[in-house]
N, C-alpha and C. Protein backbone atom coordinates (compact mmCIF):
# COMPACT_ATOMS: atom_id res chain seq x y z
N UNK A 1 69.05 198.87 -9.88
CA UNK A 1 70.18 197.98 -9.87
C UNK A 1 69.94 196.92 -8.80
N UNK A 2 69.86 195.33 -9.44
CA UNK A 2 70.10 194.62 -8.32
C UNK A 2 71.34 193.62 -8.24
N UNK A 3 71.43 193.03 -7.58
CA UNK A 3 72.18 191.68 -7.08
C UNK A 3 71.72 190.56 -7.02
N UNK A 4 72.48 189.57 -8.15
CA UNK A 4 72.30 188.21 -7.73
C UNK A 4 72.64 187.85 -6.14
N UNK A 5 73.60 188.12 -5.87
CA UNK A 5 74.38 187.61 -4.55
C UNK A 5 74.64 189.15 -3.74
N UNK A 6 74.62 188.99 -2.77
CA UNK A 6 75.46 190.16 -2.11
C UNK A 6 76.35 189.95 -1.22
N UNK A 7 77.04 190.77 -0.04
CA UNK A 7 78.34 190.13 0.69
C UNK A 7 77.50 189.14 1.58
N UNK A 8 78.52 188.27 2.10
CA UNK A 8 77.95 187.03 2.59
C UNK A 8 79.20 186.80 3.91
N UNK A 9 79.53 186.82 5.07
CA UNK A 9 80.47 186.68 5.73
C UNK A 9 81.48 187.56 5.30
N UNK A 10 81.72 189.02 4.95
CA UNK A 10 82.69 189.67 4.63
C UNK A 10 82.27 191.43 4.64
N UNK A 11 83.71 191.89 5.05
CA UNK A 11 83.82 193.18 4.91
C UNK A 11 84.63 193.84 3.62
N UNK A 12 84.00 195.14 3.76
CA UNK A 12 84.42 195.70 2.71
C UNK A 12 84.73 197.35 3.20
N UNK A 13 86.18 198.12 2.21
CA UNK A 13 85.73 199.79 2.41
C UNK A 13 85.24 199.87 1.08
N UNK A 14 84.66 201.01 0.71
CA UNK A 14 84.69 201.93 -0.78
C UNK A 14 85.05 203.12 0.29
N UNK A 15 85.78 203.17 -0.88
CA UNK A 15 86.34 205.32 -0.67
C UNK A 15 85.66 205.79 -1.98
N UNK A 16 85.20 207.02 -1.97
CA UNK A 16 84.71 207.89 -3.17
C UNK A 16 86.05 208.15 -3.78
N UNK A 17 86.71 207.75 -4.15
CA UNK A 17 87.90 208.87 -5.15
C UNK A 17 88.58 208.12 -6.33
N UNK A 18 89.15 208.87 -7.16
CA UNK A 18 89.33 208.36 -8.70
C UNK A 18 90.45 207.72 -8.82
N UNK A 19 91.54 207.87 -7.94
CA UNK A 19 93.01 206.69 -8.10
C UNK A 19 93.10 205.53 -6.92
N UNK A 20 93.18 205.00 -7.12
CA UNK A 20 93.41 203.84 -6.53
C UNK A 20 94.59 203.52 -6.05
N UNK A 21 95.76 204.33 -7.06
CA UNK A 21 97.02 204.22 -5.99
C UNK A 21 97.08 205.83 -5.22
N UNK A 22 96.42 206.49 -5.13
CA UNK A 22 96.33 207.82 -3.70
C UNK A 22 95.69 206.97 -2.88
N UNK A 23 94.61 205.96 -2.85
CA UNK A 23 93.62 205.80 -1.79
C UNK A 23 95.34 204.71 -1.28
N UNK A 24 95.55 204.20 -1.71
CA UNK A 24 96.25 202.82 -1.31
C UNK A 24 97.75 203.57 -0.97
N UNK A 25 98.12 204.38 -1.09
CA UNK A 25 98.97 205.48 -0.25
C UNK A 25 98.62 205.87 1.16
N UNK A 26 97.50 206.31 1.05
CA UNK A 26 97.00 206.95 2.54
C UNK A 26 96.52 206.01 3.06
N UNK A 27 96.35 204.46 2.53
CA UNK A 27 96.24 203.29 3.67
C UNK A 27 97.32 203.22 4.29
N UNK A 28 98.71 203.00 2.90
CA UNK A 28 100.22 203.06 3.64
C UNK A 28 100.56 203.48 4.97
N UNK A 29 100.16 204.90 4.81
CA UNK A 29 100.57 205.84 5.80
C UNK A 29 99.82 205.60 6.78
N UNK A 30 98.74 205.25 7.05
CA UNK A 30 97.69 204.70 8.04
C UNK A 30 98.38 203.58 8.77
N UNK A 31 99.04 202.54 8.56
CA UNK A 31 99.38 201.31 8.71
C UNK A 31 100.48 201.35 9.61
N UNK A 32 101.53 202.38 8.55
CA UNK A 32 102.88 202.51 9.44
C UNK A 32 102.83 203.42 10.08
N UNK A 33 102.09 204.05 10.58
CA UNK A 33 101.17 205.08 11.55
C UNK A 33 101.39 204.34 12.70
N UNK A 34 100.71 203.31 12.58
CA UNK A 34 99.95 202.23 13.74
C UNK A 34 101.08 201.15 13.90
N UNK A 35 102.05 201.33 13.53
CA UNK A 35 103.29 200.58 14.01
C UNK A 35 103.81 198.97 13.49
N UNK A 36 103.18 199.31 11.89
CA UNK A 36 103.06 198.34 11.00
C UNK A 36 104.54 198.83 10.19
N UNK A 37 104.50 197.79 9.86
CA UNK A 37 105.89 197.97 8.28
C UNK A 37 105.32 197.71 6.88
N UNK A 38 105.77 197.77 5.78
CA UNK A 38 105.29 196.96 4.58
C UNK A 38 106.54 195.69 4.98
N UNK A 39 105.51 195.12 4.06
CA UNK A 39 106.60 193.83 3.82
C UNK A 39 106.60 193.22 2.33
N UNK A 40 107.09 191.98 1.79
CA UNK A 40 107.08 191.64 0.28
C UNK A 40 105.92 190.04 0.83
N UNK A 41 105.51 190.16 1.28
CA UNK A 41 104.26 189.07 1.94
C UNK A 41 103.09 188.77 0.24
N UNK A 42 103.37 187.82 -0.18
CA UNK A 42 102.17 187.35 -1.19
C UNK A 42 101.20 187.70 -0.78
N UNK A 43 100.18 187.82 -1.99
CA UNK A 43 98.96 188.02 -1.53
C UNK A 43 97.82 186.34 -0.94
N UNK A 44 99.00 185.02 -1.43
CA UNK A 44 98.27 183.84 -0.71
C UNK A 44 99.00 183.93 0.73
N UNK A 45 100.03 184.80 1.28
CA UNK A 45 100.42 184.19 2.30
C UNK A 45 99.66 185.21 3.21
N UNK A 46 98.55 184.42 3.68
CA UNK A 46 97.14 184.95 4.74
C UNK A 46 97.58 184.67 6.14
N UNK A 47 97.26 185.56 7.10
CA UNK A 47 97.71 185.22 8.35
C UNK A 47 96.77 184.48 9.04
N UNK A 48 95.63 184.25 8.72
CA UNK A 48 94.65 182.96 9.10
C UNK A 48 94.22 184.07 10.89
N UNK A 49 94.75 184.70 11.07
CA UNK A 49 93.92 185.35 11.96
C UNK A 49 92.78 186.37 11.36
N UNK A 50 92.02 186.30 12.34
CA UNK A 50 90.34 187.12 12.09
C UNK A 50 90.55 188.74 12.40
N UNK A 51 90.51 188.43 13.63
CA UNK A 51 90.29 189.93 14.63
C UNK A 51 91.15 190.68 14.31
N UNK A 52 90.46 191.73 13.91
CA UNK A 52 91.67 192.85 13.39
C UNK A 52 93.24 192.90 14.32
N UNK A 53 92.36 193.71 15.52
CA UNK A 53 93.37 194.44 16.53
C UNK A 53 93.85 192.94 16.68
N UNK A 54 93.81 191.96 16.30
CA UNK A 54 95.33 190.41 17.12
C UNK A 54 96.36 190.38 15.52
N UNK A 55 96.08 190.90 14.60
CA UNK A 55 96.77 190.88 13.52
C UNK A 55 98.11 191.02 13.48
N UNK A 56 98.75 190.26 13.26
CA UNK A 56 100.21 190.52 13.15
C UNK A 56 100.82 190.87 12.01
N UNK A 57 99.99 190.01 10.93
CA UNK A 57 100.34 190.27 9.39
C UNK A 57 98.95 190.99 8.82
N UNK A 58 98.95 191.92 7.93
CA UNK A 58 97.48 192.62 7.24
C UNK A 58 98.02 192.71 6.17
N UNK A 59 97.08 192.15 5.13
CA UNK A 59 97.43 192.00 3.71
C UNK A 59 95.77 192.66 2.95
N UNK A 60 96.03 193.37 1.54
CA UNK A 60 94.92 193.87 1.48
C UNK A 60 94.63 194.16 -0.28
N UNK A 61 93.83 194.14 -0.68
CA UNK A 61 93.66 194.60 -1.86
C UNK A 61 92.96 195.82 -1.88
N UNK A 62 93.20 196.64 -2.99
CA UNK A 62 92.95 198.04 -3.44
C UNK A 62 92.73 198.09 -5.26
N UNK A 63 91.33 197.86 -5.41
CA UNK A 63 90.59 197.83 -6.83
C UNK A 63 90.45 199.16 -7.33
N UNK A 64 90.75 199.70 -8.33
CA UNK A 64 90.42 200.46 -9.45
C UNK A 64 88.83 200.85 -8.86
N UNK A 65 88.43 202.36 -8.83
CA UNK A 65 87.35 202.52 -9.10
C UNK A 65 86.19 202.19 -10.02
N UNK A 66 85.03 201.95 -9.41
CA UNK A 66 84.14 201.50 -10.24
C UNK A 66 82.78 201.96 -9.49
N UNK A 67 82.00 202.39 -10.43
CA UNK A 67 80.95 203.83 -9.78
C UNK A 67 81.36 204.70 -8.44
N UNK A 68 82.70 205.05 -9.14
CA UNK A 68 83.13 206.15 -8.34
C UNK A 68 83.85 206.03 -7.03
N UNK A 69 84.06 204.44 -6.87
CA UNK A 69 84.66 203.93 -5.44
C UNK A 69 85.69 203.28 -5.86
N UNK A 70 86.33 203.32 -4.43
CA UNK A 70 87.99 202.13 -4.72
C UNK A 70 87.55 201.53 -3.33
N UNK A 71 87.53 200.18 -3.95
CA UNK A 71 87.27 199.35 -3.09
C UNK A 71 88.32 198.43 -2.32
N UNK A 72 88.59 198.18 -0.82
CA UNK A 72 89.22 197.51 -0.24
C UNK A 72 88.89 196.14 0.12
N UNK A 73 89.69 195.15 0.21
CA UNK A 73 89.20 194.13 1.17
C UNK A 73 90.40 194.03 1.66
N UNK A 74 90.48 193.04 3.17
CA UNK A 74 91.63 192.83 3.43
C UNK A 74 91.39 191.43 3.87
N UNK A 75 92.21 190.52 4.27
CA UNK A 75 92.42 189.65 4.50
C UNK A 75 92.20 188.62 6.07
N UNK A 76 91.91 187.81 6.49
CA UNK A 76 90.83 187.47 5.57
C UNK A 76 89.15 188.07 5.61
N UNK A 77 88.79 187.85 4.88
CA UNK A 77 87.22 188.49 4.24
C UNK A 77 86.43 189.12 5.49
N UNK A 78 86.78 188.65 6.46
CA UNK A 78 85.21 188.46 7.71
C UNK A 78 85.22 189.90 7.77
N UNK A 79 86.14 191.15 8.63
CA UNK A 79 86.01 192.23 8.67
C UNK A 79 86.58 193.15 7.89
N UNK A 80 86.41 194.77 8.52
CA UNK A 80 86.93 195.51 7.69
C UNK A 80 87.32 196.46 8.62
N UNK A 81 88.07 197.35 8.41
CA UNK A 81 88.75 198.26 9.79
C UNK A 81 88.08 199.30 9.81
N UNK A 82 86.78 199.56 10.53
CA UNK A 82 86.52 200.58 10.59
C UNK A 82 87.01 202.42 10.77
N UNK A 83 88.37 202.48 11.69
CA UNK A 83 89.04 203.31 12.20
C UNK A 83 89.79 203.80 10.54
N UNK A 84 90.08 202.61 9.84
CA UNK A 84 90.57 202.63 8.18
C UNK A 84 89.74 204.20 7.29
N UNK A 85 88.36 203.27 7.38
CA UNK A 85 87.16 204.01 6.49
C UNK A 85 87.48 205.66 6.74
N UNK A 86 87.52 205.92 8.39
CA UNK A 86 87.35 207.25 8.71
C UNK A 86 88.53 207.74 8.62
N UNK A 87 89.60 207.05 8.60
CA UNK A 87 91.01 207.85 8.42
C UNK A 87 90.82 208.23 6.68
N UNK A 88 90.38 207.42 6.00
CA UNK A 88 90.31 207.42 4.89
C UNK A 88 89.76 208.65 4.07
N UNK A 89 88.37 209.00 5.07
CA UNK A 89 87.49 209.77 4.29
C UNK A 89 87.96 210.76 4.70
N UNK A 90 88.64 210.98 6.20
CA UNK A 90 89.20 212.62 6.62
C UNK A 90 90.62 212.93 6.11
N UNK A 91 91.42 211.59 5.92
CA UNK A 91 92.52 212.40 4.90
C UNK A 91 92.27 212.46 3.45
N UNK A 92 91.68 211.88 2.36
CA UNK A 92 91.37 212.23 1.29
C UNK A 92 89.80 213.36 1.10
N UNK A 93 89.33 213.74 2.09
CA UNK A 93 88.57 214.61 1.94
C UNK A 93 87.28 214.21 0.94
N UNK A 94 86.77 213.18 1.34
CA UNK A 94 86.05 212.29 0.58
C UNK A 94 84.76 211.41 1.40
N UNK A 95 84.12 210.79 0.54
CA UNK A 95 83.01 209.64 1.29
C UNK A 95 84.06 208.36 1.37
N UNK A 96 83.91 207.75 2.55
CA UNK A 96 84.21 206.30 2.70
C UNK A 96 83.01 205.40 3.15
N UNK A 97 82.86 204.60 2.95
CA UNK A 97 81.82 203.25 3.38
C UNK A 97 82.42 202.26 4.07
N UNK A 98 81.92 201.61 5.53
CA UNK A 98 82.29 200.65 5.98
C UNK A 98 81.50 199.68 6.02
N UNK A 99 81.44 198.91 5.81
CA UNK A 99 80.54 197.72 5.86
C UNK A 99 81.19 196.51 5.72
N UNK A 100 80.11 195.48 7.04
CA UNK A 100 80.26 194.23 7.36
C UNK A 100 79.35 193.16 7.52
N UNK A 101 79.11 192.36 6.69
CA UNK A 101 77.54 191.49 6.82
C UNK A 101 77.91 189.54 7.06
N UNK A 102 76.96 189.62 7.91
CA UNK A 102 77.19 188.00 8.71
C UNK A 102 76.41 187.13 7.22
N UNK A 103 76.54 186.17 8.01
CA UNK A 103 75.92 184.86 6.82
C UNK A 103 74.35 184.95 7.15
N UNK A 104 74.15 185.89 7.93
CA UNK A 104 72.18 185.41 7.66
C UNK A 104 71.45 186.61 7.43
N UNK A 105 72.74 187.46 6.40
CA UNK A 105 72.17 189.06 6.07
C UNK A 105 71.47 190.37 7.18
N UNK A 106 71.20 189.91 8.47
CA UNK A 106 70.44 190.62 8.99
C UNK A 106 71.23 190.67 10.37
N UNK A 107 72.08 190.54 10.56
CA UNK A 107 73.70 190.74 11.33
C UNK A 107 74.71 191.52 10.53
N UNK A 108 74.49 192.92 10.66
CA UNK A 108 75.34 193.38 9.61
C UNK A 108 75.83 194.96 10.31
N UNK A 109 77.14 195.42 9.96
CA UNK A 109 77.54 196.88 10.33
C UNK A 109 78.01 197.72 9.92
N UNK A 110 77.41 199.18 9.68
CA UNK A 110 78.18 199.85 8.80
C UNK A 110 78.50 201.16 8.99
N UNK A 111 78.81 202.15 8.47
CA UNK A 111 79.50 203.58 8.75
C UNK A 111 79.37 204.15 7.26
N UNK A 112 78.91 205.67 7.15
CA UNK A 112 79.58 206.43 6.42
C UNK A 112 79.53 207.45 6.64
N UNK A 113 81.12 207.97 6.47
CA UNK A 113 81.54 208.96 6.18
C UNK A 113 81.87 209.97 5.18
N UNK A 114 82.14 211.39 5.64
CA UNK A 114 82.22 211.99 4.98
C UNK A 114 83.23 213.22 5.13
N UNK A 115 84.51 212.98 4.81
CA UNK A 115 85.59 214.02 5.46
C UNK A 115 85.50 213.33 7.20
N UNK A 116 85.50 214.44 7.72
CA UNK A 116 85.34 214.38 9.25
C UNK A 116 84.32 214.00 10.15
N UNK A 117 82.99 213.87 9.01
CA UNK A 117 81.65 213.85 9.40
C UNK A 117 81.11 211.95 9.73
N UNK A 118 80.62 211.97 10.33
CA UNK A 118 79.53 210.54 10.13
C UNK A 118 78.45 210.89 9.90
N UNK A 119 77.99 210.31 8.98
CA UNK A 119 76.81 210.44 8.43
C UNK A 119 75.84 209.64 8.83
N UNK A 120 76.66 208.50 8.34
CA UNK A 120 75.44 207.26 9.09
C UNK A 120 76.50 205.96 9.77
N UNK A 121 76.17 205.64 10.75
CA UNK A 121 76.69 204.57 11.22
C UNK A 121 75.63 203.49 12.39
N UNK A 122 75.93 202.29 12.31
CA UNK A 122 74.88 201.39 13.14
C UNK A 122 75.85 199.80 13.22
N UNK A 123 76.12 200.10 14.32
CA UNK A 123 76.73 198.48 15.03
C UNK A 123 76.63 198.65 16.50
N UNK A 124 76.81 197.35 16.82
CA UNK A 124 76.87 197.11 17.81
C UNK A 124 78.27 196.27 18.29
N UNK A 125 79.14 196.76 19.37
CA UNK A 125 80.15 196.04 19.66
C UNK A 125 79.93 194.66 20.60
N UNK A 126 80.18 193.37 20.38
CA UNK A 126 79.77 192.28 21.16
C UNK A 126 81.22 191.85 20.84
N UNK A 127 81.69 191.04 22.42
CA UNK A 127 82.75 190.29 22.57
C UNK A 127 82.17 189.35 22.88
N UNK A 128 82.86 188.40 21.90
CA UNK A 128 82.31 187.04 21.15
C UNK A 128 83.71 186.10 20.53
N UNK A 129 83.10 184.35 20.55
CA UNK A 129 84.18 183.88 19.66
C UNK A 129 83.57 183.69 18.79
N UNK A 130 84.11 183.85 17.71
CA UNK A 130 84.15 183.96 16.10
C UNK A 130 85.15 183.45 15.46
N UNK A 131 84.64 181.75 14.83
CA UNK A 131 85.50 180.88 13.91
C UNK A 131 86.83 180.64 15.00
N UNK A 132 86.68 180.35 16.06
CA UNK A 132 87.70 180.09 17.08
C UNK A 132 88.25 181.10 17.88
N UNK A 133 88.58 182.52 17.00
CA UNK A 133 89.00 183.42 17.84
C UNK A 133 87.68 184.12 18.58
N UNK A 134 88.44 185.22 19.76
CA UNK A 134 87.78 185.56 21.17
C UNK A 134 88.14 186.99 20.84
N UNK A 135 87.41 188.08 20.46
CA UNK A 135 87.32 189.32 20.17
C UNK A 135 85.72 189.79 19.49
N UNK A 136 86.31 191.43 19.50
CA UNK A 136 85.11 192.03 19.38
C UNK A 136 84.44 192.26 18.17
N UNK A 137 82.92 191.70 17.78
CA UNK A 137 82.84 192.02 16.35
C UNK A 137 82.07 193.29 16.15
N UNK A 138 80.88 193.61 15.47
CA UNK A 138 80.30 194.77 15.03
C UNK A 138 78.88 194.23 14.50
N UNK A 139 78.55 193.96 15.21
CA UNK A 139 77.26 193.62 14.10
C UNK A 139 75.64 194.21 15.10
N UNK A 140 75.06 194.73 13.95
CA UNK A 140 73.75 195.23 14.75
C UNK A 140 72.72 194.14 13.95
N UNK A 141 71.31 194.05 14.58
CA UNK A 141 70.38 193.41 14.09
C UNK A 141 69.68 194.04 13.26
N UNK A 142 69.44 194.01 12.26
CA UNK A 142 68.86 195.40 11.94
C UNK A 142 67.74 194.70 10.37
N UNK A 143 66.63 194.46 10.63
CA UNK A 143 65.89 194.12 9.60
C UNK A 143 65.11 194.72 9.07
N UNK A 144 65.06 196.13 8.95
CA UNK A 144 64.21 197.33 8.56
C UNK A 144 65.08 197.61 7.37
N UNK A 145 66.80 197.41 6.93
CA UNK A 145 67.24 197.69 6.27
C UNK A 145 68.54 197.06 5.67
N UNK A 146 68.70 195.85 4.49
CA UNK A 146 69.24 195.03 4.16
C UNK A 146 70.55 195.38 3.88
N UNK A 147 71.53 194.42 3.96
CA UNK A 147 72.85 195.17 3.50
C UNK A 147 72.96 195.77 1.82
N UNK A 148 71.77 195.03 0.95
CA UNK A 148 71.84 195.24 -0.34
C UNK A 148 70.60 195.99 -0.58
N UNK A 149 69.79 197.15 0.19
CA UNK A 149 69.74 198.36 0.23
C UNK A 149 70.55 199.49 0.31
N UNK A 150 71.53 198.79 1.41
CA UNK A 150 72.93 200.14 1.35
C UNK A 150 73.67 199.88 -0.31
N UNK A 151 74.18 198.73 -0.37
CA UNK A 151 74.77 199.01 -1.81
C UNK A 151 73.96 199.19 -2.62
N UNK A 152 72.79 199.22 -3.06
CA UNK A 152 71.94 199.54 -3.98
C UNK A 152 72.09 200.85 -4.20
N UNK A 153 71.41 201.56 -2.59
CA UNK A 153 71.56 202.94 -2.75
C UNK A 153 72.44 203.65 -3.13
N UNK A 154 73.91 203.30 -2.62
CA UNK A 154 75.16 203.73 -3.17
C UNK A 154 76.13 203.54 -4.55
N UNK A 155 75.10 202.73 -5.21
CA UNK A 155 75.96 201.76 -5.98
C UNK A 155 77.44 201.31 -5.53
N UNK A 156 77.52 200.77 -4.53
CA UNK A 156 78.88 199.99 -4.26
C UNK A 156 79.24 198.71 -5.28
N UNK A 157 80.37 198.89 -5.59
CA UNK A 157 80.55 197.78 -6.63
C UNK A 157 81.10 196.89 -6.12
N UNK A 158 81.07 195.36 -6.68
CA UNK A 158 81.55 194.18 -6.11
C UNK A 158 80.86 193.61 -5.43
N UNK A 159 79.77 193.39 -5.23
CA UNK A 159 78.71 193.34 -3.64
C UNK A 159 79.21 191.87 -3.26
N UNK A 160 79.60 190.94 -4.04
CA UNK A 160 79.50 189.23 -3.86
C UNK A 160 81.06 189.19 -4.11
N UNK A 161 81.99 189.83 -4.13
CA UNK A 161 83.33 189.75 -3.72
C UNK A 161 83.91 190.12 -2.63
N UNK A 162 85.47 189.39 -2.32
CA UNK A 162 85.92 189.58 -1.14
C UNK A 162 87.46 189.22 -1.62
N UNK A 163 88.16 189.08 -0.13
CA UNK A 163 90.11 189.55 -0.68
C UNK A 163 90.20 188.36 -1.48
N UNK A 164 89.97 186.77 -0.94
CA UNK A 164 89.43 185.32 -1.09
C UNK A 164 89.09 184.78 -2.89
N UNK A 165 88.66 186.17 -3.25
CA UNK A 165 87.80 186.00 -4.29
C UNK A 165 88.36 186.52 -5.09
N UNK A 166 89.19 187.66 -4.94
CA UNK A 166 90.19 188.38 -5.85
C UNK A 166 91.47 187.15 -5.43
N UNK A 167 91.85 186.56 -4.72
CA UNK A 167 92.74 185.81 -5.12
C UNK A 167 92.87 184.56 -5.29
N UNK A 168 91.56 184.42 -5.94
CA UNK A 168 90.91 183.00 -6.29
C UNK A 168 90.99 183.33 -7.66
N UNK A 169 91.22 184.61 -8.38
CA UNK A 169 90.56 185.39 -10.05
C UNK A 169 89.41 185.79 -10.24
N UNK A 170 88.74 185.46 -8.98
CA UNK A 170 86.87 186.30 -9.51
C UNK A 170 87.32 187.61 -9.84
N UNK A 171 87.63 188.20 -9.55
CA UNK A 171 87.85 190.21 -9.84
C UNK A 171 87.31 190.23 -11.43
N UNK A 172 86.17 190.34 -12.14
CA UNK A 172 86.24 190.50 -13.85
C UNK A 172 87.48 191.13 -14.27
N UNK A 173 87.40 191.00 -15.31
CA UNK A 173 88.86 191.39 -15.94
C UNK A 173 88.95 192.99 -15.86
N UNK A 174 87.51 193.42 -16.56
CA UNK A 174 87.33 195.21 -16.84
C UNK A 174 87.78 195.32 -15.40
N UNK A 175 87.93 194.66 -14.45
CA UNK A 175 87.89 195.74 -12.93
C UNK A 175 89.34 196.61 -12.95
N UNK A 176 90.09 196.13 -13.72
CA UNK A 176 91.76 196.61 -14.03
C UNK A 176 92.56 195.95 -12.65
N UNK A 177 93.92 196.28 -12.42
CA UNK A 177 94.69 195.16 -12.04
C UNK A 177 94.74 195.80 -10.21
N UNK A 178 94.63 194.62 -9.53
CA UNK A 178 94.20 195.15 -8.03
C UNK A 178 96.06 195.62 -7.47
N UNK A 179 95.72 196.36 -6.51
CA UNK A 179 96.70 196.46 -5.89
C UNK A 179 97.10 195.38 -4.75
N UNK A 180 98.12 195.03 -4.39
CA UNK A 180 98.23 194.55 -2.86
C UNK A 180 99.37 195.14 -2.34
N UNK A 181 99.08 195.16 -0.87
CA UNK A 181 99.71 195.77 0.28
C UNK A 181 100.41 194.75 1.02
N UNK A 182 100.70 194.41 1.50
CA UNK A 182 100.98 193.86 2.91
C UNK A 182 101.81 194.43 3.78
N UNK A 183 101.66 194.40 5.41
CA UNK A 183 101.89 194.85 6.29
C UNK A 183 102.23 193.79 7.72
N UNK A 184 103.19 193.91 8.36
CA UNK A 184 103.31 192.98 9.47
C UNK A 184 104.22 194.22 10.49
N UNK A 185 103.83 193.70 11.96
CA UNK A 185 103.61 194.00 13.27
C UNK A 185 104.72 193.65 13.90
N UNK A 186 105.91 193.84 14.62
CA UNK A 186 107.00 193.07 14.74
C UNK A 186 106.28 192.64 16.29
C-alpha cells in the first residue's frame, strides 16, 4: 500500500475500535474531565489558536472506521493531543496512534499505544514559536523512518487528510458521516 500524498503539517489519532460514536464518547468524557464543556460551536467556527494546552475552544472530528481505526483530527490540523491517544487506548482497551508530521516529512512525532502499554513512542519536546504562537511542539528528527512507513505499516487511513479538509468536503463519501465535538474552557 502506498500514498500519493501523506500528512503534511498535521496531526492525527487512530484508535483501533469499531464505533465511532464509543471512541467519540470517551473523548467526551476526557474533555470534561479536563475542565472543558461541550458547546453547539460549528465545525467552521475554529479558534485559530495552535497550542493545544492555550486552547480555549477544541473542536474535533471523529470518522467512521476504516482498516480498523477511527480516526481523529482536531482543529486546527498542526497537532494532536497526545495525553488524548493514551487516555484513549487505556479506557477503550485498545491500540491508539499518535502522530504528528512537519512540512519537510522528517520532523515528525509519534506514540503507540496499547491499553496501558507504550509500545512505541519518539519526540522530542522543543519550546518554540510556531505560526506566531510560543509553546511546546513534539517533533523528533528522525530519517531512518518516514512518517509514511508508520502508516504503511499500520494501514492508517486518511494519510493526506486533516480537520481543514473534512471541512472543506475532502472526507470521500464511502468514509460515512464524521462526527463533531466541540468543547470550550470558561
Amino acid at each position: 500500500m502506498t500514498f500519493d500524498v501523506i500528512m503534511n503539517n498535521s496531526g492525527a489519532l487512530y484508535i483501533e475500535y469499531h464505533d465511532a460514536a464509543v471512541v467519540a464518547g470517551a473523548l467526551r468524557h476526557y474533555m470534561l474531565a479536563r475542565g472543558y464543556r461541550e458547546t453547539e460551536h460549528s465545525p467552521d467556527e475554529m479558534s485559530g489558536r495552535i497550542m493545544i494546552p492555550d486552547k480555549r475552544r477544541r473542536l474535533f472530528f471523529v470518522i467512521p472506521p476504516k482498516n480498523d481505526f477511527v480516526t481523529i483530527w482536531e482543529d486546527p490540523r498542526y497537532f494532536a493531543d497526545r495525553f488524548l491517544a493514551q487516555y484513549l487506548a487505556r479506557t477503550l482497551t485498545t491500540h491508539a496512534v499518535w502522530i504528528e508530521v512537519s512540512g519537510n516529512e522528517v520532523g515528525w512525532a509519534r506514540g503507540i499505544y496499547a491499553g496501558e502499554i507504550t509500545l512505541e513512542e519518539r519526540f522530542e519536546e522543543m519550546d518554540t514559536t510556531f505560526y506566531g504562537e510560543y509553546g511546546t511542539i513534539h517533533f523528533a528528527f528522525d530519517i531512518e523512518t518516514t512518517p509514511e512507513d508508520l502508516i504503511t505499516r499500520l494501514h492508517l487511513p486518511y494519510a493526506d487528510l486533516h480537520y481543514e479538509a473534512v471541512l472543506a468536503g475532502e472526507l470521500p463519501s464511502g468514509a460515512g458521516k464524521p462526527l463533531h465535538l466541540a468543547f470550550e474552557r470558561s
